[in-house]
Each structure stands twice: as C-alpha cells, then as structure tokens.
Protein backbone atom coordinates (compact mmCIF):
# COMPACT_ATOMS: atom_id res chain seq x y z
CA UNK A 1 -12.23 -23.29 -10.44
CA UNK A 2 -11.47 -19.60 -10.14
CA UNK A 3 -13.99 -18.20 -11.55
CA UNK A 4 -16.29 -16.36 -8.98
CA UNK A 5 -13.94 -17.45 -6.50
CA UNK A 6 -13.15 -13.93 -5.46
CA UNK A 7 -15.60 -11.93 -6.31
CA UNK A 8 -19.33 -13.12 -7.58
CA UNK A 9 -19.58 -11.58 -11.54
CA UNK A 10 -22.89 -11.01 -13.08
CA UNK A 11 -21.34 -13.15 -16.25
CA UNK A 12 -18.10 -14.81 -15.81
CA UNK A 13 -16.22 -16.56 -19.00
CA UNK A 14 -13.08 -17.43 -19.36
CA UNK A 15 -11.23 -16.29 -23.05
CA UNK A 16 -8.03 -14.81 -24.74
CA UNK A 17 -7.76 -10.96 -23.49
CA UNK A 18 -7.10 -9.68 -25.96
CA UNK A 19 -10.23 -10.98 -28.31
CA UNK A 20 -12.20 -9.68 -25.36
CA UNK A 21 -11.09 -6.13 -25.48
CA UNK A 22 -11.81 -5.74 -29.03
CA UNK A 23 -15.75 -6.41 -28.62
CA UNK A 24 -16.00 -4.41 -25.29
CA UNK A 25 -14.29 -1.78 -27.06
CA UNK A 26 -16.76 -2.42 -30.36
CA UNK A 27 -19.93 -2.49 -27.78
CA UNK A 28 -18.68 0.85 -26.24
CA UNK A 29 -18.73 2.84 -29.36
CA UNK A 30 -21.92 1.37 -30.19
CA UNK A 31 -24.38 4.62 -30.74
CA UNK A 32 -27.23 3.20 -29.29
CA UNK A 33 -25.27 1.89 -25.54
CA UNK A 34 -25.74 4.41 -22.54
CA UNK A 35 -23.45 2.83 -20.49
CA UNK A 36 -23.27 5.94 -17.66
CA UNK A 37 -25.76 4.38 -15.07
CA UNK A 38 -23.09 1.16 -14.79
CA UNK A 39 -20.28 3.40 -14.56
CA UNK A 40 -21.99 5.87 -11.85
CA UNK A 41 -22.76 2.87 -9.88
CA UNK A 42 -19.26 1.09 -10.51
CA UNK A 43 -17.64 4.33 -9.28
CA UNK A 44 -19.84 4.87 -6.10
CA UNK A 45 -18.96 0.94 -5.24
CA UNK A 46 -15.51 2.06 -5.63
CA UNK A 47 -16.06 5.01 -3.54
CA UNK A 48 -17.72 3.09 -0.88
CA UNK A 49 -15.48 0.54 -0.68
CA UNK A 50 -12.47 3.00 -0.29
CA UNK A 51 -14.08 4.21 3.32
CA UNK A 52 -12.34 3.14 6.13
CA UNK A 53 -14.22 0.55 8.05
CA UNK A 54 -12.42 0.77 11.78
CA UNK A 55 -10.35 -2.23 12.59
CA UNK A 56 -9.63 -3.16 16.60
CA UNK A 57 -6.38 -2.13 18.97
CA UNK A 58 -4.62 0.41 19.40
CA UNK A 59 -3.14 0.85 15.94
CA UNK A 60 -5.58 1.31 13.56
CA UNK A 61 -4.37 0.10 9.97
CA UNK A 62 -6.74 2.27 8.04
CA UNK A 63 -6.11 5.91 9.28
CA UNK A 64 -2.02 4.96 9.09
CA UNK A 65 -2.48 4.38 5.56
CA UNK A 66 -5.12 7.33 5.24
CA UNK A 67 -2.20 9.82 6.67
CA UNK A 68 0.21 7.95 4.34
CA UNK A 69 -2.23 9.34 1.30
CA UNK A 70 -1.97 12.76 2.94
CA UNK A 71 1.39 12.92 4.26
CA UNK A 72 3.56 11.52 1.11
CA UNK A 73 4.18 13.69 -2.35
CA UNK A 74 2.71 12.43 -5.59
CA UNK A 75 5.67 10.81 -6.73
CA UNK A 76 6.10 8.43 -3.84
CA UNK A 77 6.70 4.97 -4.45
CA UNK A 78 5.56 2.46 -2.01
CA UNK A 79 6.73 -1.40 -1.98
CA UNK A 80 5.09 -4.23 -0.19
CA UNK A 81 6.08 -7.62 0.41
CA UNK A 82 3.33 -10.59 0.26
CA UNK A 83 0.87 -10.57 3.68
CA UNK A 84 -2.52 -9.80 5.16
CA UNK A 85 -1.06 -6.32 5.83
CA UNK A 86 -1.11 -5.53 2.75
CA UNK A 87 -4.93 -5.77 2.38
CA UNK A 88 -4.84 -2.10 4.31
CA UNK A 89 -2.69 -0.40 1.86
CA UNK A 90 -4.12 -1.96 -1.25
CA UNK A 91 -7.54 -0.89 -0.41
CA UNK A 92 -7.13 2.13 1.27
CA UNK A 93 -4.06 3.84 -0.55
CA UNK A 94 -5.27 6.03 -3.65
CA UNK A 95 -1.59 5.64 -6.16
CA UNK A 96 -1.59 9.37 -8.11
CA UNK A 97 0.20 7.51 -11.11
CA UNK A 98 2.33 4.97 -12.80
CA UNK A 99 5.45 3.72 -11.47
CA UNK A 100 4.22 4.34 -8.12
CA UNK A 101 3.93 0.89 -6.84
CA UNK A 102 6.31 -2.09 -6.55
CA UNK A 103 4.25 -4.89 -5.46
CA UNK A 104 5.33 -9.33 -6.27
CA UNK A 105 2.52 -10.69 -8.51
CA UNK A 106 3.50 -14.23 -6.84
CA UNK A 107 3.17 -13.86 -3.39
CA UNK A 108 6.57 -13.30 -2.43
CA UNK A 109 7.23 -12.66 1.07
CA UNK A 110 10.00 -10.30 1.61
CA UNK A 111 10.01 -8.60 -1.88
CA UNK A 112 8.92 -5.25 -0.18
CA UNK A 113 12.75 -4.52 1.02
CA UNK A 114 14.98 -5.07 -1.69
CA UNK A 115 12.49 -3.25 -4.10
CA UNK A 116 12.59 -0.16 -2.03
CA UNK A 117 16.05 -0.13 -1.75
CA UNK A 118 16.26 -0.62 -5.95
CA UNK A 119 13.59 2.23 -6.33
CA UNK A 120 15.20 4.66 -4.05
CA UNK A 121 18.88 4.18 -5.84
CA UNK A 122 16.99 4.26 -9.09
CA UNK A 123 15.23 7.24 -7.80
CA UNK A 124 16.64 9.07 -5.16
CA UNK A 125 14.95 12.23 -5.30
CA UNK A 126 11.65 10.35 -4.36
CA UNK A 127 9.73 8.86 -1.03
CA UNK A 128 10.13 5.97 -1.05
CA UNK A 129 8.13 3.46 1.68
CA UNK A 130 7.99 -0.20 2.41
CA UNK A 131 5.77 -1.84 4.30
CA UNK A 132 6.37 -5.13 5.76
CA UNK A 133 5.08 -7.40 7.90
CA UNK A 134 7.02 -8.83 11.30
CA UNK A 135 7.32 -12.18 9.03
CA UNK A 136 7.57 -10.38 5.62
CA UNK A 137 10.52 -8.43 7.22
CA UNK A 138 12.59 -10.60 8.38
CA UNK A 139 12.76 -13.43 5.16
CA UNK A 140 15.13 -10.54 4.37
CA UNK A 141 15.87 -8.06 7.38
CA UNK A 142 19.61 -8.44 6.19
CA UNK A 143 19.04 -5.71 3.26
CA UNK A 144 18.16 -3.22 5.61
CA UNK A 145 22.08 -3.08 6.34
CA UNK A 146 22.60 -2.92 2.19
CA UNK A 147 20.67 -0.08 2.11
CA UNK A 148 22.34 1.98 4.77
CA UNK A 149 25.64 1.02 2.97
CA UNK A 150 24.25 2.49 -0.33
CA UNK A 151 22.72 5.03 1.53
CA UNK A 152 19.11 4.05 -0.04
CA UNK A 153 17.06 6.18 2.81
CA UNK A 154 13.78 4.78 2.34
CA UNK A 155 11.32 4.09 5.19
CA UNK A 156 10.26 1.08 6.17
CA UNK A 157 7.30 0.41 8.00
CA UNK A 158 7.13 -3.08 9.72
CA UNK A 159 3.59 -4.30 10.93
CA UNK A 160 4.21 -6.59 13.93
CA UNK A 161 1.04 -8.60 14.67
CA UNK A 162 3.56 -11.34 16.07
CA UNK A 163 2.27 -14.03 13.96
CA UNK A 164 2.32 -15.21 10.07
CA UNK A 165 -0.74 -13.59 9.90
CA UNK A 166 -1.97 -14.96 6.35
CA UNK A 167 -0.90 -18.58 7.42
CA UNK A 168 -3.14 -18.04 10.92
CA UNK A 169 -5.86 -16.70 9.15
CA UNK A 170 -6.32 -20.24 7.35
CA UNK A 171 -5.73 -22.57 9.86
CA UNK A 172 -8.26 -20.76 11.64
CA UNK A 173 -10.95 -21.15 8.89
CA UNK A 174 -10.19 -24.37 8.39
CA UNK A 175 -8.59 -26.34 11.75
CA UNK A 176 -8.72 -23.36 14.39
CA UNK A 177 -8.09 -26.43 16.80
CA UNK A 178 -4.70 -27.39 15.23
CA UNK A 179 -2.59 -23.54 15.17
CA UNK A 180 1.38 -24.38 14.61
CA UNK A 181 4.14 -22.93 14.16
CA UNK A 182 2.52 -19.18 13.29
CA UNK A 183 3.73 -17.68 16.81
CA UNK A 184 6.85 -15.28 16.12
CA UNK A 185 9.25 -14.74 18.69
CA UNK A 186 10.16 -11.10 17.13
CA UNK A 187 13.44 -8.66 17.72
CA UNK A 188 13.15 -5.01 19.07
CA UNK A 189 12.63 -3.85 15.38
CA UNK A 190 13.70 0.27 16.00
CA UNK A 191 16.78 -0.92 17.84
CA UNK A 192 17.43 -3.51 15.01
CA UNK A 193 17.30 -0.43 12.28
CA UNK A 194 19.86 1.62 14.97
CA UNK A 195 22.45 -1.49 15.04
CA UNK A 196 22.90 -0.44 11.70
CA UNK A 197 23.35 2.77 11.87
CA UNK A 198 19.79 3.56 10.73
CA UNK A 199 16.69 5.61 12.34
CA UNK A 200 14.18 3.45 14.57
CA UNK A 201 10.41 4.45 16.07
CA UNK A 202 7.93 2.73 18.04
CA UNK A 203 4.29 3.03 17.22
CA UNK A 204 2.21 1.43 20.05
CA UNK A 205 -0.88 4.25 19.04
CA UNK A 206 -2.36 5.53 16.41
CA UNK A 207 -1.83 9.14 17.01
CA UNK A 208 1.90 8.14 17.36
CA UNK A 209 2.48 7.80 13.71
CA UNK A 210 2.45 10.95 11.74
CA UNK A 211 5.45 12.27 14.18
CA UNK A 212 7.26 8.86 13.70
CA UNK A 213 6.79 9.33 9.69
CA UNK A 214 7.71 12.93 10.08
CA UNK A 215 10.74 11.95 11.74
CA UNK A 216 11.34 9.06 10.10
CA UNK A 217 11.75 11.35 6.60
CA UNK A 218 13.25 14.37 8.15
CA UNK A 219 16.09 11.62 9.29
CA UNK A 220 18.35 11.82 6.50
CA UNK A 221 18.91 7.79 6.64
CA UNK A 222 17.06 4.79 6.23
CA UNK A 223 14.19 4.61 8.76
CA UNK A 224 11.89 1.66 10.31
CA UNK A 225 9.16 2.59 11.78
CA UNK A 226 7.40 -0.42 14.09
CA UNK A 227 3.60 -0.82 14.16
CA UNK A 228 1.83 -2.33 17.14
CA UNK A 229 -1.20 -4.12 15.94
CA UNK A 230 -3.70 -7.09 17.32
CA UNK A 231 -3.37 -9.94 15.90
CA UNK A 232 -7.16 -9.87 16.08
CA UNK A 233 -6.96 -7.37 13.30
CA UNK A 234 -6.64 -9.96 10.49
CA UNK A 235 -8.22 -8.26 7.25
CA UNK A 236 -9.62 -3.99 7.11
CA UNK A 237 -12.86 -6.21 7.88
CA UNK A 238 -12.58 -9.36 9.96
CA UNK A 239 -11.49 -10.60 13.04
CA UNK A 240 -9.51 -13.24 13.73
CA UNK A 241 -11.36 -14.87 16.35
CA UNK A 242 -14.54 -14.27 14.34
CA UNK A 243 -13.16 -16.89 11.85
C-alpha cells in the first residue's frame, strides 16, 4: 500500500535494508557500471526542486526560510514540530551537517518547543530555531515559560495561518463541503512571549523578517517571532482553494 504512494519509483520492492545495501554497494563497484549520467540527473532534480516556487500573501514561506539559510551560522540547529509548515523548511533549508536538525519521525505536533529548549541547554553556544505552527505551538506554548526560566534563548518562529492547516488540507480533498473544527481562535503570540518575560515580533511582510530575526538574536532571551501567512498558502506548491 505504500509503495509509490509518495513518489512514483522506476522499480519499487519492498526487502530487509540492509540485504539491499550490500548489492547496490556490489553493483557500484562493478568495473563495467557508469553510473554518472543518473547521478548528474539525480542532482539537477535535486537542484531544481530546491528553487523557490513563490507561494501567495504577504509572507512568503520560501524567501523566510531562504534568509534563514543565509542569516544563521553553520552550526545552527533548527527544531520543528509536525505541520504543513514544515513542508517550507524541509524543502527549502540546505542543513551544513549532522546534529543540525531535531525533527519527530511520528508526527508529533508540538515536539518543535521542548527540543529547542533541550538543544539550546545542551548547546548553548549555538542558534538555535524552532518553528511552529499557530496549532503546533500551542499543544505546548507552556514551555516557552520553561525556557525563559532556564534561560534556553532560542527563537521561535510561530507560523499563524489560523487554522490546523494539515487537518484543512484533507477535508478539503476529500469533503471540502463538511470543514470542522480547523478554525483557531489564536492569542497575540509576541505579547504572549513578553508575559513571560521573553522578546516578541510581528511579521505581517516579508521584508519584515530579517530585522525581526536580527533582533530576535541580538535579544539576549528567548524570542518568538509571529508569521502572518494565508491560509491559502497550504504546501510551497498548492493552494488551498485549488484543492
């Protein structure tokens, strides 16, 4: 059932891993294989794929994680909860190395928080960023006052589309007649962060976020930084309504 489900292979099997890697590795050093047209290609695909196609409103998704890639040293660590945000930074962020990402192999909403504040005590000489979606936030918006205790100043940056964007995005594939209970009725998120002590930006425009991040780091405490998006803005390449 999964097979080809995401993307369409040329051959797909299913088999032990590890049995596998032994005979791709045997086929590699096989004299006779010139393998260096497939792994041109594979790497233009990848190349390709890593351009930013331009998503709709005001806040464009792409170019905040683009300036994220700029902006950030190498040994940044970035943490993400589970949500159709996420799409953005896992396609568009280039990681320069191990131990750069914290990221919940199950889906987890909410992991994104707690793992920043863990990799900034474990690390504090390092960025470290979250990002979060309005819903991903706040399954745990509580920690945010753990890590200005602990003085963990990492930066979190929520992306408020104002729904559960993931859950929207399949009821409107498959009953776009029958929406519930994906509406979120959301806090001031920068004034949130400053209840506790902690730095708070709105980003309502693109152009507005490489002075928030700026600011945000230069804070000396733990930072939120709010993203206005559309909710139209589903995925780096659909629309909702185009569902």
């Amino acid at each position: 059932a999964e097979l080809g489900r995401v993307f369409t292979p040329e051959m797909a099997f299913a088999a032990r891993p590890g049995d596998v890697i032994c005979q791709l590795a045997d086929i590699a050093r096989a004299p006779d294989v010139d393998r260096s047209d497939y792994v041109n290609a594979a790497r233009a695909a990848y190349e390709s794929w890593q351009l930013p196609v331009p998503s709709c409103g005001d806040v464009r998704m792409e170019e905040v994680i683009q300036h994220l890639v700029m902006a950030l040293p190498d040994a940044s660590i970035l943490t993400n909860g589970a949500g159709n945000y996420a799409s953005w930074l896992h396609r568009y962020f280039r990681y320069p190395g191990w131990k750069s990402q914290l990221a919940p192999t199950s889906g987890s909403m909410g992991y994104g928080l707690p793992a920043a504040i863990a990799a900034k005590l474990r690390n504090p000489g390092h960025d470290v960023v979250c990002l979060a979606g309005d819903g991903c936030f706040q399954m745990v918006a509580q920690e945010f006052g753990t890590a200005c205790q602990y003085g963990a100043n990492i930066v979190v940056i929520v992306v408020n589309n104002g729904i559960y964007g993931t859950i929207r995005m399949h009821q409107q594939k498959t009953y776009p007649d029958r929406v519930s209970g994906t509406t979120l009725q959301n806090p001031d998120f920068p004034a949130f962060a400053m209840a506790y002590s902690g730095f708070g930006a709105l980003v309502e425009r693109t152009d507005e976020f490489p002075q928030a991040l700026a600011d945000a780091r230069a804070s000396g405490k733990p930072a939120l930084i709010e993203l206005r998006i559309s909710p139209e803005a589903i995925t780096p390449t659909q629309r909702l309504s185009s569902l």
